[in-house]
Protein backbone atom coordinates (compact mmCIF):
# COMPACT_ATOMS: atom_id res chain seq x y z
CA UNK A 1 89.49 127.60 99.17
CA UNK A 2 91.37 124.66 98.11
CA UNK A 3 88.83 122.20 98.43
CA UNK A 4 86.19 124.10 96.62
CA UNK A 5 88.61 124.64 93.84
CA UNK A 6 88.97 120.78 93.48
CA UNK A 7 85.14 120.54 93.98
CA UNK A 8 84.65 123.19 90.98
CA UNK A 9 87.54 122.21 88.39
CA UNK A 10 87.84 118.56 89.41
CA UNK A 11 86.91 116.14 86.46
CA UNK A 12 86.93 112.76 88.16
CA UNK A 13 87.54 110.08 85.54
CA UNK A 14 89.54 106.92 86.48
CA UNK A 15 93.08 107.80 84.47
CA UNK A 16 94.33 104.34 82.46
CA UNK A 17 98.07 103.48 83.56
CA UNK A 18 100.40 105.44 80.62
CA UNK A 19 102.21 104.09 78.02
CA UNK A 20 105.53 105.15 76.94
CA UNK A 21 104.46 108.30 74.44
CA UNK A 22 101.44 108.92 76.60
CA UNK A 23 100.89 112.49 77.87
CA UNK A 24 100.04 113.72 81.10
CA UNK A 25 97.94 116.87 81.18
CA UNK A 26 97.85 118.81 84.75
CA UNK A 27 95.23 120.00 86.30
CA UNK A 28 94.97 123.69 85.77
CA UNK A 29 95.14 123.95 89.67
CA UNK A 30 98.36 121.48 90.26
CA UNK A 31 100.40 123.48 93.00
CA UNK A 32 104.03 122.39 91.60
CA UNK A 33 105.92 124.90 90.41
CA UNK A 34 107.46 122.58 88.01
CA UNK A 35 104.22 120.91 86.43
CA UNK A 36 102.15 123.61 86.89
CA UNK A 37 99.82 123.59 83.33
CA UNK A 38 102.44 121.35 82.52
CA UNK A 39 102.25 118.30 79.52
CA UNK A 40 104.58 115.92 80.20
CA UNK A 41 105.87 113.00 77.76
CA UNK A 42 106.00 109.59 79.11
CA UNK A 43 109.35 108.03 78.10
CA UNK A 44 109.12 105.29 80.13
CA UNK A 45 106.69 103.54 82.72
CA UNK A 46 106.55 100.21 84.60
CA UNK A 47 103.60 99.33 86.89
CA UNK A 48 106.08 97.44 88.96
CA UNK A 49 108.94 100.27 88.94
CA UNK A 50 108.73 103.48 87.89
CA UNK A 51 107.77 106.53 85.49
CA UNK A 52 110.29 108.59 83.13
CA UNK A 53 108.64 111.53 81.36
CA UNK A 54 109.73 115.10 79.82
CA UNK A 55 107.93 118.16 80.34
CA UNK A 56 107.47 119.14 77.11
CA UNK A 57 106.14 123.06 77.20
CA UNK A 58 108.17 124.89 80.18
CA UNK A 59 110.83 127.35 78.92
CA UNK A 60 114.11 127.77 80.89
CA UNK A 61 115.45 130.53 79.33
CA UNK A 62 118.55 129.20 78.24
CA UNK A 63 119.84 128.36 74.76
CA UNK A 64 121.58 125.02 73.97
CA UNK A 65 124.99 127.23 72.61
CA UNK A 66 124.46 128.41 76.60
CA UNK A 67 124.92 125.21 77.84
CA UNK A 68 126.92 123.04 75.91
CA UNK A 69 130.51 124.23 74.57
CA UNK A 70 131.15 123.48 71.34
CA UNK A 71 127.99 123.21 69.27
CA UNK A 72 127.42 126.09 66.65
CA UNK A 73 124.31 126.80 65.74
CA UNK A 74 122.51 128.82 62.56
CA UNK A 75 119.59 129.42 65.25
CA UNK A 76 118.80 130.34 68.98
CA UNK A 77 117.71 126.77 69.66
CA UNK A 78 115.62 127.08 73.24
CA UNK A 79 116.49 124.70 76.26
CA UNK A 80 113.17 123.50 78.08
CA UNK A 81 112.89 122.22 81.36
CA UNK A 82 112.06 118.52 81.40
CA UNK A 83 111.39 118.27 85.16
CA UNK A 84 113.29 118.71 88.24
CA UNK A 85 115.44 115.58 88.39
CA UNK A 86 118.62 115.82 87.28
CA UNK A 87 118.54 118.86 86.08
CA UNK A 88 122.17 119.43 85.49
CA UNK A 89 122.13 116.77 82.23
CA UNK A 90 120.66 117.41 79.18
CA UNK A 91 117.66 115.38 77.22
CA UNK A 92 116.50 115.39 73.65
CA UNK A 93 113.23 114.41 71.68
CA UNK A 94 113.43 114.01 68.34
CA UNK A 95 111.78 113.21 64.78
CA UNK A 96 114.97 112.20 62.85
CA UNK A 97 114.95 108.53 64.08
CA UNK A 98 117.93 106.15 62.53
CA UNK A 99 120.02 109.57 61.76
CA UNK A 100 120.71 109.30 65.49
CA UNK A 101 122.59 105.98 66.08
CA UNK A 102 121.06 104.41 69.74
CA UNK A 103 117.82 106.74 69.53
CA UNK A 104 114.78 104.78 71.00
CA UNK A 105 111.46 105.42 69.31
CA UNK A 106 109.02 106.08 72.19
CA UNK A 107 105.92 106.39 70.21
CA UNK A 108 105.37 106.81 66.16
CA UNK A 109 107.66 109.56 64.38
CA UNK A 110 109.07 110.50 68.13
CA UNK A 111 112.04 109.55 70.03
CA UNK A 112 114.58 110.25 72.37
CA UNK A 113 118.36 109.82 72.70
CA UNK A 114 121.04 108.62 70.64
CA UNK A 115 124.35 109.22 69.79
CA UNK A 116 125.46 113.12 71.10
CA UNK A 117 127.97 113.77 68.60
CA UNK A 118 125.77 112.71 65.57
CA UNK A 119 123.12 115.56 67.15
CA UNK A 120 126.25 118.01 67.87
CA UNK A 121 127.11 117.58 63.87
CA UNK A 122 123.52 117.99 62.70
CA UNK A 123 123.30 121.43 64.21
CA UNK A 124 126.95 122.27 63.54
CA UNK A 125 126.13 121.42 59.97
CA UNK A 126 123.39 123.84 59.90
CA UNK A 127 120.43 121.40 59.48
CA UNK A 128 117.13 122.88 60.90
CA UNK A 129 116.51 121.85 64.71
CA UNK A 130 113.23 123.91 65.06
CA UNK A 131 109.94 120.99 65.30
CA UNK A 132 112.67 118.43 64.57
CA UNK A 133 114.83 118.01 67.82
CA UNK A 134 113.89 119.63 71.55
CA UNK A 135 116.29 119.65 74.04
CA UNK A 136 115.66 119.92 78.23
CA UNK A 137 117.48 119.95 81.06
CA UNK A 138 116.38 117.65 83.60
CA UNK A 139 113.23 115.22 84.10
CA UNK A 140 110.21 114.04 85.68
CA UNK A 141 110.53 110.69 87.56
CA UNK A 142 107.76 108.93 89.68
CA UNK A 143 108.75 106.24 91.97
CA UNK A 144 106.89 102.87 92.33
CA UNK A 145 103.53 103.61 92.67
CA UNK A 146 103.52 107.23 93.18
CA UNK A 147 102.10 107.99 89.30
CA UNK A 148 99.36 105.38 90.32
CA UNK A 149 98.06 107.81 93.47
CA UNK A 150 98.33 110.89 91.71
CA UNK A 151 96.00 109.56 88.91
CA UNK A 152 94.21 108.08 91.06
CA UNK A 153 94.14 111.90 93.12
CA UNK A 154 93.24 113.07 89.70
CA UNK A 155 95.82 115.36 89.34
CA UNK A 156 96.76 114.31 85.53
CA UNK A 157 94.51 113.29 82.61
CA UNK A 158 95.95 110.61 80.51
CA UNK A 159 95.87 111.17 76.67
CA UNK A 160 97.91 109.58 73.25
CA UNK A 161 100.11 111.64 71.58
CA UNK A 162 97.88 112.82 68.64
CA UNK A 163 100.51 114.42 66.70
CA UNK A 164 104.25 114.87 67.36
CA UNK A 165 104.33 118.26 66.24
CA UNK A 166 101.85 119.48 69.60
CA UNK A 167 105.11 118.70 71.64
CA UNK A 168 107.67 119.65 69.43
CA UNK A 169 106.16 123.01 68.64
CA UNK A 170 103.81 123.82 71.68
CA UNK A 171 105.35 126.02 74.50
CA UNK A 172 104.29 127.04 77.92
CA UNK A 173 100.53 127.69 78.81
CA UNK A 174 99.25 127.66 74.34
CA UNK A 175 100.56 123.91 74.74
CA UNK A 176 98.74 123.00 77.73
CA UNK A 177 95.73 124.05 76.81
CA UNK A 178 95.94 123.09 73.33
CA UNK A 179 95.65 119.66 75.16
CA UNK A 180 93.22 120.33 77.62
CA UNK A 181 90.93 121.19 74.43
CA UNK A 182 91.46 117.86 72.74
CA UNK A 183 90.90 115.59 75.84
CA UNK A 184 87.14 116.36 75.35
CA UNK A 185 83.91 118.65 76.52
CA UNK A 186 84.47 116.95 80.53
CA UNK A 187 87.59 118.96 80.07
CA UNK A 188 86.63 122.29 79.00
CA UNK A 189 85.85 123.60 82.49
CA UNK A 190 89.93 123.50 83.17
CA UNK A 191 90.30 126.48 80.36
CA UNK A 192 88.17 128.72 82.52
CA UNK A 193 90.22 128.04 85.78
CA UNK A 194 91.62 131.82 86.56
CA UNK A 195 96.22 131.82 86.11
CA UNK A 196 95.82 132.06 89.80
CA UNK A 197 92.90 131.47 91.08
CA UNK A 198 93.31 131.47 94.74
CA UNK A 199 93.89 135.20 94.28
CA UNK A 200 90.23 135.85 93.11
């Protein structure tokens, strides 16, 4: 049944090597858990080393005034899970560039890191954090080549980051497929494949 489900839904284009700010789109079928109908942001990749990215649409259920002490906030500001390494630290993407001293711009209007306290005294402060700063625990990392086989496996689709606000907004399956319709009509087929289709 597996087979013929890669036969059906499989949309065998060769996948480009990502970019930092690139997105990775799953296939509607990926068997992970953790990136199932996932889009994950690219933070970092090296042909020669490895991959960094951030699942961008997977809830965990948790609120940031859950998991960090300290931090007061106007809003229930969601915690996502950005893959399953090092999941006990916490990640942020962000639009508010220079206001964060040490943040690293990872593609145009986004970026990621910088200086905790300055982000601790935004929220404190009252400032909005909703499409403007999205926090996960965790991430995705690839080893040496192991991105390269499963694009080459065609388990991703490679795409650029059309706006910032599909990943700082988007959540769970709306996001993925909110993707899946903008990588094209070779895609479509992946919005028909069944929530669980080895159950049909």
């Amino acid at each position: 049944m597996e087979n013929t489900l890669g036969d059906i839904f499989d949309v065998k284009i060769v996948q480009p090597d990502p970019r930092a700010g690139d997105l990775l789109v799953a296939v509607p079928f990926l068997g992970d858990s953790c990136f199932r109908r996932s889009v994950v942001c690219i933070i970092e990749h090296s042909a020669d080393g490895g991959t960094m990215g951030l699942v961008t649409n997977r809830l965990s259920g948790y609120t940031l005034d859950e998991l960090i002490e300290n931090v007061e906030t106007s809003e229930d500001v969601p915690v996502f899970v950005g893959g399953p390494v090092h999941n006990d630290r916490l990640y942020y993407l962000h639009t508010l560039g220079n206001l964060f001293p040490d943040s690293i711009e990872v593609a145009p209007g986004l970026f990621v890191g910088g200086d905790f306290d300055a982000v601790k005294s935004y929220i404190s402060s009252g400032c909005p954090v909703e499409g403007r700063i999205r926090f996960f625990v965790g991430y995705s990392g690839w080893s040496c080549g192991q991105l390269r086989r499963e694009l080459d496996n065609h388990d991703w689709a490679v795409t650029k980051l059309g706006c910032v606000d599909d990943i700082m907004l988007g959540r769970e399956d709306a996001a993925w497929r909110a993707q899946v319709a903008m990588l094209g009509e070779r895609y479509r087929l992946w919005l028909n494949c069944p929530d669980n289709a080895w159950l049909n």
